[in-house]
Structure formats: C-alpha cells, structure tokens
Protein backbone atom coordinates (compact mmCIF):
# COMPACT_ATOMS: atom_id res chain seq x y z
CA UNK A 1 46.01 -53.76 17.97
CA UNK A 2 42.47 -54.54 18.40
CA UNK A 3 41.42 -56.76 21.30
CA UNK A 4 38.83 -59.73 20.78
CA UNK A 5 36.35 -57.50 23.06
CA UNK A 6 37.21 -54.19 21.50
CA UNK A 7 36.55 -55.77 18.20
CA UNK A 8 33.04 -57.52 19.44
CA UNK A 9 31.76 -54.79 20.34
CA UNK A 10 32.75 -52.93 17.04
CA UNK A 11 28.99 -53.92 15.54
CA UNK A 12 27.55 -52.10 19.03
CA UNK A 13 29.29 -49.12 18.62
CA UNK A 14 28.65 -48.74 14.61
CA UNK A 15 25.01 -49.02 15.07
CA UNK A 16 24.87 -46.69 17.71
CA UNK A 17 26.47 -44.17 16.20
CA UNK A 18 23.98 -44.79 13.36
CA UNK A 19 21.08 -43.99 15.98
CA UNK A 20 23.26 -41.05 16.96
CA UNK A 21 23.45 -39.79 13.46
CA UNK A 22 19.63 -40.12 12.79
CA UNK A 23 18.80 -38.44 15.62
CA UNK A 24 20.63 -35.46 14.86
CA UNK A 25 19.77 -35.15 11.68
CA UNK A 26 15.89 -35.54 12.60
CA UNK A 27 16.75 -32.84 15.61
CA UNK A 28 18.04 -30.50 12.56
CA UNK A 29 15.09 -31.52 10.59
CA UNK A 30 12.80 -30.13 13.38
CA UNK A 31 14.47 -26.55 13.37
CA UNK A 32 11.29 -23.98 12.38
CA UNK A 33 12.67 -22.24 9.87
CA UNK A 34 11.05 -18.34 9.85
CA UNK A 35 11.11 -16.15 7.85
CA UNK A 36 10.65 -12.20 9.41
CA UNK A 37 9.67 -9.31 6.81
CA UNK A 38 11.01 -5.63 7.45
CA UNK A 39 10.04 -2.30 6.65
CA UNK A 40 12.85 -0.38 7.19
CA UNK A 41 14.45 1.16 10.47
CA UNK A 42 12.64 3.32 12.85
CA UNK A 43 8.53 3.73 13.93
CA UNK A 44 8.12 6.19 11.83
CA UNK A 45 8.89 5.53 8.26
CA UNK A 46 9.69 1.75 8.84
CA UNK A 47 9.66 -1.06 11.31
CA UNK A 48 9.15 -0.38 14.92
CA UNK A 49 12.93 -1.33 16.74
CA UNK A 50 11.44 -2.80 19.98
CA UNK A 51 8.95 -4.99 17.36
CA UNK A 52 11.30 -6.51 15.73
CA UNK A 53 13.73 -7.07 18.29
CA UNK A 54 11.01 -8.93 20.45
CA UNK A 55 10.34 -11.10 17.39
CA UNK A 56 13.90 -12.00 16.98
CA UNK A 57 14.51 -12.34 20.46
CA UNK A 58 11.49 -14.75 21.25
CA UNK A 59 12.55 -16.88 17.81
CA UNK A 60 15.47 -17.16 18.97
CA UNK A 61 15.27 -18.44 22.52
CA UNK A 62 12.19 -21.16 20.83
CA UNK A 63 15.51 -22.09 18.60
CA UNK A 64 13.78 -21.41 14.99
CA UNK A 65 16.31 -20.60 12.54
CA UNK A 66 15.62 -16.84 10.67
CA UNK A 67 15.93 -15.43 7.69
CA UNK A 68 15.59 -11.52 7.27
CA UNK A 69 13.61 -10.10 3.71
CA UNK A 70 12.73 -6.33 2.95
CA UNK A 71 11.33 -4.62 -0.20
CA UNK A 72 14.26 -3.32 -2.04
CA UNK A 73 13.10 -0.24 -3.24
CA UNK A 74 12.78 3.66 -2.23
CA UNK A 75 10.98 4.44 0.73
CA UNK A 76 7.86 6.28 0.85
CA UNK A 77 9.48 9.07 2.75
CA UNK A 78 12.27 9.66 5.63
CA UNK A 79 10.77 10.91 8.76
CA UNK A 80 13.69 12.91 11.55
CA UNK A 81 12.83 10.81 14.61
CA UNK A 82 13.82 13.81 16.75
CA UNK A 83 11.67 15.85 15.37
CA UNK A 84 8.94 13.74 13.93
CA UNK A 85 8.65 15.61 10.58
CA UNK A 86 9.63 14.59 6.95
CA UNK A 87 13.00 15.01 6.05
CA UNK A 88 14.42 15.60 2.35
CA UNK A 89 16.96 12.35 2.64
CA UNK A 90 15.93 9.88 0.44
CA UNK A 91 16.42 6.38 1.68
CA UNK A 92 16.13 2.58 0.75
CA UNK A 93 13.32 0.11 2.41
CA UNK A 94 16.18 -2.65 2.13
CA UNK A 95 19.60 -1.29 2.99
CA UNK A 96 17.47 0.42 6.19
CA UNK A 97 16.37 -2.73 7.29
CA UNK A 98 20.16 -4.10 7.07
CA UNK A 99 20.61 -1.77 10.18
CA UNK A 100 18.15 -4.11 12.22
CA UNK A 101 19.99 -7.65 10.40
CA UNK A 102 23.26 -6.57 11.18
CA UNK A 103 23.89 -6.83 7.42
CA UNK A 104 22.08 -10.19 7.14
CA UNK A 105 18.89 -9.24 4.85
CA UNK A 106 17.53 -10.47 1.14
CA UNK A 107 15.64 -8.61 -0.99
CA UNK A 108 11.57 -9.57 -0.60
CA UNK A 109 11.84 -10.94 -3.93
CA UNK A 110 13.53 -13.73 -2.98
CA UNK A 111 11.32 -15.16 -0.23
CA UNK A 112 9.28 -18.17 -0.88
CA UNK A 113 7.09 -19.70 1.28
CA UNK A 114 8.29 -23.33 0.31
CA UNK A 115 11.60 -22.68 2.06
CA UNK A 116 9.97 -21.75 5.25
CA UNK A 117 7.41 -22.83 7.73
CA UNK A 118 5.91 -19.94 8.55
CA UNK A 119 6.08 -15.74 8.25
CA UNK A 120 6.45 -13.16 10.56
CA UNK A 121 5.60 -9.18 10.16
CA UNK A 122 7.16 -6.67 12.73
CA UNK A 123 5.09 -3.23 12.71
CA UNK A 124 6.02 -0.17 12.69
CA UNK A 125 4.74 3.08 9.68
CA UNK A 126 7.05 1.56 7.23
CA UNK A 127 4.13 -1.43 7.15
CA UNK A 128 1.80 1.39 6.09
CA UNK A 129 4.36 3.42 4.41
CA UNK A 130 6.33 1.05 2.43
CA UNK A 131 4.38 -2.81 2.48
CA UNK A 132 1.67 -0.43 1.63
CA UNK A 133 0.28 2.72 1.33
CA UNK A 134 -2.36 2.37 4.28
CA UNK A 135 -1.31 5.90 5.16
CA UNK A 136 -2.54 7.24 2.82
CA UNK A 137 -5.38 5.36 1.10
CA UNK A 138 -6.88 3.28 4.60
CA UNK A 139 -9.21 0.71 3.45
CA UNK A 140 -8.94 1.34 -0.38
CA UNK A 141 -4.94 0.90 -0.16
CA UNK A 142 -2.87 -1.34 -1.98
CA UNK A 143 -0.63 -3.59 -0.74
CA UNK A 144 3.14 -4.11 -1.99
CA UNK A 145 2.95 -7.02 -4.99
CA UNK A 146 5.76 -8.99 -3.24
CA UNK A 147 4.18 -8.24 0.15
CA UNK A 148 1.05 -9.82 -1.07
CA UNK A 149 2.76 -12.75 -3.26
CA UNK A 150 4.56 -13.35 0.25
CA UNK A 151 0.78 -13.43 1.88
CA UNK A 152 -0.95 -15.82 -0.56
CA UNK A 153 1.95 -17.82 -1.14
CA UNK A 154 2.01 -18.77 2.83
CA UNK A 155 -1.54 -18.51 3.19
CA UNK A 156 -1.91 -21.51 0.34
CA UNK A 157 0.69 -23.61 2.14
CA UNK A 158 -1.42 -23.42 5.34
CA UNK A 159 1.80 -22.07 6.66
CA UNK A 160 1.69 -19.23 9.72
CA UNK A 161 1.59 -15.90 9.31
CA UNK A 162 2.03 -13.18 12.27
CA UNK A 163 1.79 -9.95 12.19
CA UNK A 164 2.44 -7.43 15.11
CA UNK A 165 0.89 -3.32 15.79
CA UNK A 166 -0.40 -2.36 12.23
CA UNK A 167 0.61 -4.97 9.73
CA UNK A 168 -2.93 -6.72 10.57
CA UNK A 169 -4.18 -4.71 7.91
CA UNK A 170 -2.13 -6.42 5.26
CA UNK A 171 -4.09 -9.56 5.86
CA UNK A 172 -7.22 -8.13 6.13
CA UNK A 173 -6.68 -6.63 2.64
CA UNK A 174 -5.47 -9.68 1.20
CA UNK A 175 -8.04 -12.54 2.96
CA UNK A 176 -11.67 -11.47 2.99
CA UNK A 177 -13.43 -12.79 5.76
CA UNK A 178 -10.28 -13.15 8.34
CA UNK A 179 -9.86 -12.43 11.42
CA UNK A 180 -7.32 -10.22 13.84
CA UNK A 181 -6.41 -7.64 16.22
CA UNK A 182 -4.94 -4.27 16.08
CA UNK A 183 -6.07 -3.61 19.84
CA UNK A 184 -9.11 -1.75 20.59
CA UNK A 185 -11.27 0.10 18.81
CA UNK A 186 -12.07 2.49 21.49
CA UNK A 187 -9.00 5.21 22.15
CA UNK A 188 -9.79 4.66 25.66
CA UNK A 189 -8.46 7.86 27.01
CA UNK A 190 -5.53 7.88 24.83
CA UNK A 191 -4.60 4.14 25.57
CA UNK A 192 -5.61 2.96 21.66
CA UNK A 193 -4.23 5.96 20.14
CA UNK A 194 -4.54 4.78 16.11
CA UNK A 195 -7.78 2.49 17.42
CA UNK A 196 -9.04 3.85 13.72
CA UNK A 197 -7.49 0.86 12.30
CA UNK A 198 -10.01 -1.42 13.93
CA UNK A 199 -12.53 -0.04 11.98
CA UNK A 200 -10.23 0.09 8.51
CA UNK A 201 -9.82 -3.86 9.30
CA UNK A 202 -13.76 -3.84 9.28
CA UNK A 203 -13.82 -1.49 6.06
CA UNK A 204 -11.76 -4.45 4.56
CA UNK A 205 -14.23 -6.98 5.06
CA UNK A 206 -12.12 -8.63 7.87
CA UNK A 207 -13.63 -9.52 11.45
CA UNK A 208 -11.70 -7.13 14.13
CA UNK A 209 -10.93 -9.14 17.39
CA UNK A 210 -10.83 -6.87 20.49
CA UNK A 211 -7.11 -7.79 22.45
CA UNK A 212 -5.05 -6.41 25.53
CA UNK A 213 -1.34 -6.02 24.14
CA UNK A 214 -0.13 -8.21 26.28
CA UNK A 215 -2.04 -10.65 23.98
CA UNK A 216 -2.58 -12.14 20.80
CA UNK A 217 -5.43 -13.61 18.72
CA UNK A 218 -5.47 -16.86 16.67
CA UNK A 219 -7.67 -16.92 13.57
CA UNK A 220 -7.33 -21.19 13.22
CA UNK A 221 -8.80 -21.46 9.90
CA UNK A 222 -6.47 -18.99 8.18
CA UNK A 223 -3.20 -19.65 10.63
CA UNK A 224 -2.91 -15.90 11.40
CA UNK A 225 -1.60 -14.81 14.54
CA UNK A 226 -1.64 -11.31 15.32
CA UNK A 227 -0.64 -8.60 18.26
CA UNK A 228 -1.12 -5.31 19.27
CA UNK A 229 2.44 -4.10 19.72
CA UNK A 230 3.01 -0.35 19.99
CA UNK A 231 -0.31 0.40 18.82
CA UNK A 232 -1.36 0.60 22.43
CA UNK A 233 0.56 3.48 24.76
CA UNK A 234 1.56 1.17 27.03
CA UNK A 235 5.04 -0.03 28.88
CA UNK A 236 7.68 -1.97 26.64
CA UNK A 237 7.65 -5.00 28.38
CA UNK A 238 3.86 -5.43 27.92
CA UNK A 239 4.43 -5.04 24.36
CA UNK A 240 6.98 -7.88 24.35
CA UNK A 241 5.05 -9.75 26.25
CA UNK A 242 2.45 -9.76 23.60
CA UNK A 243 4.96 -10.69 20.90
CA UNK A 244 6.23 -13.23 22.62
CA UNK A 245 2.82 -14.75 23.05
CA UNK A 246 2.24 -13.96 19.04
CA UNK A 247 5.55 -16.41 18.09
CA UNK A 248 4.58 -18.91 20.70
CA UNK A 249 1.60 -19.28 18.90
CA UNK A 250 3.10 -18.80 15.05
CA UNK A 251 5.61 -22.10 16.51
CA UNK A 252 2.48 -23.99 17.43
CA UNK A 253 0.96 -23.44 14.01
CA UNK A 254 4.22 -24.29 12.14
C-alpha cells in the first residue's frame, strides 16, 4: 500500500516525468538528420573510400542521424583498381555503393530534401562518371536529373549542401554565380594534380575559392560547403581533416 507521503508526492513525480518526457523528445527533435549521396565504390569509377568514410565518421561522432542514396542505374564504366584501366564488367552505381552502406542504401529517387536538413556529396570519379559526365564533357556536361532535383530541391529549402574533391562542380553547374573550392588552381609541382577543375568551375560561371585541404570554404548565401579531399596529393589524415572541417560547417548551417 501507498503511504500518505508516497502518495503526496505522486503529483511531483508525474510532472517530472512529464519534463523528462519533453525533454527527450525535444533532444530527438534536435538530431540533424543527413542525408550522404554515393557514386559507387572505389576512386576511380565511383566514390573515393577514405571520402566517404571521413564523412560518415565525422557525422557520426557530431550525432546526426544518416541516410545513404545512390543513382540506381549502370555505371559509366568499371575501372581494375590494380591496374587503373577499364575493365569489361559491367556494374551498378547503386548496388556498388551498398558495399560502402553495409547494405543500408536507397535509390536517389527517393531522397527529398523535406525529410532532411541538409546534403552531403563524397568525391571520388564516379561524381564525374556517374552524377555526371564531367569526364567527359568538362564545363558543357550534364548533370544526373536526380542529382540535380536533389541540388535545387535543397538549395530552395536553404538547406546545406557539401560537397568534397570534385563534386564542387555539380554546384557550380547547377547555381550560377556560387562559390567553392576544388583546391588550387596551380598544380604546384604535382601537389593540385586535376587543378584543371578550378578553371572548369570558372567555365561554369561559378567563383573558384583558392583552399589548403585541410580546409573548407563557406559560400553563406547559397549554404554550400565544400573541400578539397583527394584532389590534392597529400597525406590521408589532412584530407580528413578537411572533411571534418566541411561537416562541422554543413552542422552549423543545418
């Protein structure tokens, strides 16, 4: 039974488990919710490994909850990573990309930007290859329809969007006028090997932003964020460094 105390203090205990049970639910509430875009598996005919793992590994010691997409459709081509040539196996840009989600990845088509609070695009060729065809057409490329749909969609919502080595050029197709980095645009002795790109972002009518890739740069009125990655020839950690500094700042935006 119930004591006279025990039961005066039953209103106390109610209402704070009330507070409790607000608080947690506004705690859950807080959770950024991101979503991160593949290309397939492997630097050269899909997303860069160490990219994406940085990414995933910086979301989740911030605590964001993530959700992987990819295109699902053929790839542009399978590269041997041994040998760095073309291969004749035919692969898929979405069951590739499973190999970096452990399984856990949704076809592009199904992300939209109202279920997230901001976007995040690993590099890699498959950005180049597969989100586009930048490596073949530079500046006059086209960019993947759900790719782009992805772009605008977030861009509208004044939601985040970061994008790490190449995948710069995606918004500077898509967003006359904004601003990012893809490194230098000086090969400084083989540093800035692909520094090319700095001029394809200016082809595009976007400002290029010169950036150590250990850095990122923050174009405020557009909520881009974007990194070097591996298009610098540089050590790994410098490159994660970077990323980390690129979802830092996505986080802040969101």
């Amino acid at each position: 039974m119930f004591t006279s105390r025990a039961v005066s203090l039953l209103p106390k205990l109610v209402a704070r488990s009330a507070v409790n049970s607000r608080l947690i639910q506004t705690s859950a509430s807080l959770q950024t919710n991101v979503a991160v875009v593949l290309s397939g598996c492997g630097v050269y005919d899909g997303t860069e490994v160490h990219e994406s793992t940085a990414v995933l590994v910086s979301l989740s010691r911030a605590g964001a909850d993530v959700s992987m997409f990819a295109p699902d459709k053929p790839q542009m081509h399978t590269v041997n990573h041994l040998k760095g040539e073309p291969s004749e196996a035919q692969r898929n840009v979405l069951e590739e990309s499973a190999r970096i989600a452990r399984g856990n990845v949704e076809p592009l088509s199904n992300l939209k930007a109202a279920g997230f609070d901001a976007v995040i695009f690993p590099g890699g060729f498959g950005v180049a290859k597969n989100l586009s065809n930048f490596a073949v057409d530079g500046p006059s490329m086209k960019v993947d329809k759900d790719v782009e749909r992805v772009l605008k969609e977030f861009h509208a919502a004044k939601k985040p969007i970061g994008l790490c080595c190449i995948a710069p050029v995606l918004a500077a197709k898509v967003f006359t006028g904004c601003e990012v980095t893809v490194g230098s645009d000086k090969e400084e002795g083989g540093k800035w090997p692909y520094c090319g790109a700095a001029a394809a972002v200016e082809a595009m009518n976007a400002k290029h932003v010169v950036k150590p890739v250990s850095e990122s740069y923050v174009d405020t009125n557009n909520k881009i964020v974007t990194t070097p990655g591996f298009m610098c020839e540089t050590a790994i950690h410098e490159v994660f460094d970077g990323i980390g500094t690129l979802v830092d700042e996505v986080l802040k935006l969101a």
